[in-house]
C-alpha atoms as a PDB file:
ATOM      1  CA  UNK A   1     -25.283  26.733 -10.644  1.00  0.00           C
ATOM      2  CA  UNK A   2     -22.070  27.832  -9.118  1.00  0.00           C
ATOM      3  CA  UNK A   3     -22.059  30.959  -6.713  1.00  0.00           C
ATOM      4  CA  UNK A   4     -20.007  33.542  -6.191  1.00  0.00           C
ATOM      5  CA  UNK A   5     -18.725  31.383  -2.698  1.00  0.00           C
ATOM      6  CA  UNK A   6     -17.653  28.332  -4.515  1.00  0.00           C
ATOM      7  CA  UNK A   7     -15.717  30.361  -7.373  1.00  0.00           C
ATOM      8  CA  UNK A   8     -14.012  32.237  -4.313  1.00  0.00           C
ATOM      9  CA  UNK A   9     -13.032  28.490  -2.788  1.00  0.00           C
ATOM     10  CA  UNK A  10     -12.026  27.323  -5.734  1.00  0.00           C
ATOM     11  CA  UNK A  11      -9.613  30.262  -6.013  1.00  0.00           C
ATOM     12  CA  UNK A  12      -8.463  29.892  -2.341  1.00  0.00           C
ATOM     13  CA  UNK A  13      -7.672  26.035  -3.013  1.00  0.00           C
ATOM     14  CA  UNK A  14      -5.384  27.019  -5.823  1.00  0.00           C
ATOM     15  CA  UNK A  15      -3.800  29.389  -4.177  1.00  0.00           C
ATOM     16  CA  UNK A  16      -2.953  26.893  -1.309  1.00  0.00           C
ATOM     17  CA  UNK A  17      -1.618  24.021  -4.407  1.00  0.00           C
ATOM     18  CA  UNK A  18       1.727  25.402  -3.740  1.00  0.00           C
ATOM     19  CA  UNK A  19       2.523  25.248  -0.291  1.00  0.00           C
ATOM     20  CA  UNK A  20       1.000  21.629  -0.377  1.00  0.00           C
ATOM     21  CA  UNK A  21       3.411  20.819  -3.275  1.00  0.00           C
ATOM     22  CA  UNK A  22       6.163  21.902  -0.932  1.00  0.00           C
ATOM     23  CA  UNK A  23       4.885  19.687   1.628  1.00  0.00           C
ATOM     24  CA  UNK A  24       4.497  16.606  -0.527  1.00  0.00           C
ATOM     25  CA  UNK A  25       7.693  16.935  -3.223  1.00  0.00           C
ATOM     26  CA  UNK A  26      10.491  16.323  -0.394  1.00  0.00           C
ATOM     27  CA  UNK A  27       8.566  13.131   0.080  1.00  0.00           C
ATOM     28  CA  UNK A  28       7.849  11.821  -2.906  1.00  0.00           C
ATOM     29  CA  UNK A  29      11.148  12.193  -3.331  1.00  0.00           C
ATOM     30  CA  UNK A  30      12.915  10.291  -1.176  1.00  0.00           C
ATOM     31  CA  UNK A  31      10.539   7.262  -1.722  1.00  0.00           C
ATOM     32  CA  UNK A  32      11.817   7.488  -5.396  1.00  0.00           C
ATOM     33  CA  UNK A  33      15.220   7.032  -3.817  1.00  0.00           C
ATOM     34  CA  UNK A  34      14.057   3.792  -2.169  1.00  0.00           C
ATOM     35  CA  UNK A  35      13.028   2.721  -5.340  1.00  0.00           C
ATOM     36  CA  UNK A  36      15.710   0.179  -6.018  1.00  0.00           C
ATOM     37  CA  UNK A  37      16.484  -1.088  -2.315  1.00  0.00           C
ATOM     38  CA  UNK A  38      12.810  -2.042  -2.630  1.00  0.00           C
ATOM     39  CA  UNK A  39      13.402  -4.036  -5.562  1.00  0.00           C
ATOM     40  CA  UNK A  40      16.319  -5.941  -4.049  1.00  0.00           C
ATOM     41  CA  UNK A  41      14.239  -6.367  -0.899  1.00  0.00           C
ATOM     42  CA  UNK A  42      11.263  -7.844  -2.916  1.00  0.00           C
ATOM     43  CA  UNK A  43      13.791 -10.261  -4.949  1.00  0.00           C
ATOM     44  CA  UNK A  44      15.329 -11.504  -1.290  1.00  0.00           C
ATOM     45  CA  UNK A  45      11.878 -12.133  -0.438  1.00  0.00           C
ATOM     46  CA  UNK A  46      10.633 -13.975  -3.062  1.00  0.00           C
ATOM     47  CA  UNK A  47      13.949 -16.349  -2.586  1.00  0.00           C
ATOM     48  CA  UNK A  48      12.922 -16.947   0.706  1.00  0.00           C
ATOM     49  CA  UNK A  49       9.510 -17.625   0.011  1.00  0.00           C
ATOM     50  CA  UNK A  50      10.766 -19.957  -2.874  1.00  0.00           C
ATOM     51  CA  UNK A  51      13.302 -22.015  -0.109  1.00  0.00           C
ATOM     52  CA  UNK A  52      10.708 -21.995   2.317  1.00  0.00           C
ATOM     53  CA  UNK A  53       8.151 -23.832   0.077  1.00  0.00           C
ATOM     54  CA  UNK A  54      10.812 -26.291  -0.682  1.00  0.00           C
ATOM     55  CA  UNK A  55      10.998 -27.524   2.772  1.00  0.00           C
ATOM     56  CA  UNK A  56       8.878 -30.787   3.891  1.00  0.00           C
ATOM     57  CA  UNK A  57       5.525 -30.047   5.552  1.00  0.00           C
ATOM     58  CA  UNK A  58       5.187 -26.045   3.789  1.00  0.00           C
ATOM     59  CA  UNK A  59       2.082 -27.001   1.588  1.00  0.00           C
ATOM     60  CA  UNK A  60       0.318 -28.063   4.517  1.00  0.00           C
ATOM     61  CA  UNK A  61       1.171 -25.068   6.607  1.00  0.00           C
ATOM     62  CA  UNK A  62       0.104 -22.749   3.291  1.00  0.00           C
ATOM     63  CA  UNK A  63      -3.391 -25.021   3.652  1.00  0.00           C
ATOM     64  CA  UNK A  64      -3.658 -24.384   7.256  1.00  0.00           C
ATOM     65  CA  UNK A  65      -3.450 -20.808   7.070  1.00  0.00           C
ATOM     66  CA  UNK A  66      -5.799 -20.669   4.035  1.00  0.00           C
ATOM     67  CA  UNK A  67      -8.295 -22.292   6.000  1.00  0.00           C
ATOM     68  CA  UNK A  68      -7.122 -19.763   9.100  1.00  0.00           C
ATOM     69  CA  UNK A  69      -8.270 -16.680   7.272  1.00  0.00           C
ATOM     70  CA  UNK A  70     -11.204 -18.514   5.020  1.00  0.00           C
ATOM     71  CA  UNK A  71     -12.494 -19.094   8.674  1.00  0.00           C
ATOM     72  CA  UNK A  72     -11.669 -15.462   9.937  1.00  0.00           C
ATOM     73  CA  UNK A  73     -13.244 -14.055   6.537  1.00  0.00           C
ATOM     74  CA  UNK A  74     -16.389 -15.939   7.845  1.00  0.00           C
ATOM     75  CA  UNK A  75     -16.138 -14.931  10.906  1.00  0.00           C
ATOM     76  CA  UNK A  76     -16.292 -11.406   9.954  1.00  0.00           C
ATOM     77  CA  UNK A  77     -18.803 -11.250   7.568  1.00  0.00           C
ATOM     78  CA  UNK A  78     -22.513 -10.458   8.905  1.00  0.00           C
ATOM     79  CA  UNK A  79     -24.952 -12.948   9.609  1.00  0.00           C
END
């Protein structure tokens, strides 16, 4: 059963919604800006990881670092 305390902090957290929304909105904002740069970024890095797997040697490099963090994720896990 709810008490007269937790109605009262329910009220004061509402009260305090705006002033967080004023803190958060200017952000949110300019992360929507960077929107499409991070598009374009992701695009130049999937080309690059596309060349790079081209080249002689890559699948055994992607193997070796596979097995790198398959033996880490071991390593970590309790006994």
């Amino acid at each position: 059963m709810l008490g007269a305390q937790h109605v009262d902090a329910v009220a004061h957290l509402l009260e305090l919604v705006p002033d967080l929304l004023d803190l958060v909105l200017p952000a949110l904002r300019g992360m929507a800006d960077l929107t499409p740069e991070l598009d374009q970024l992701t695009e130049r890095f999937d080309s690059v990881g596309q060349i790079v797997e081209g080249l002689p040697g890559a699948q055994r490099l992607r193997r070796r670092g596979e097995e790198r963090e398959q033996d880490a994720a071991d390593e970590q896990q309790p006994v």
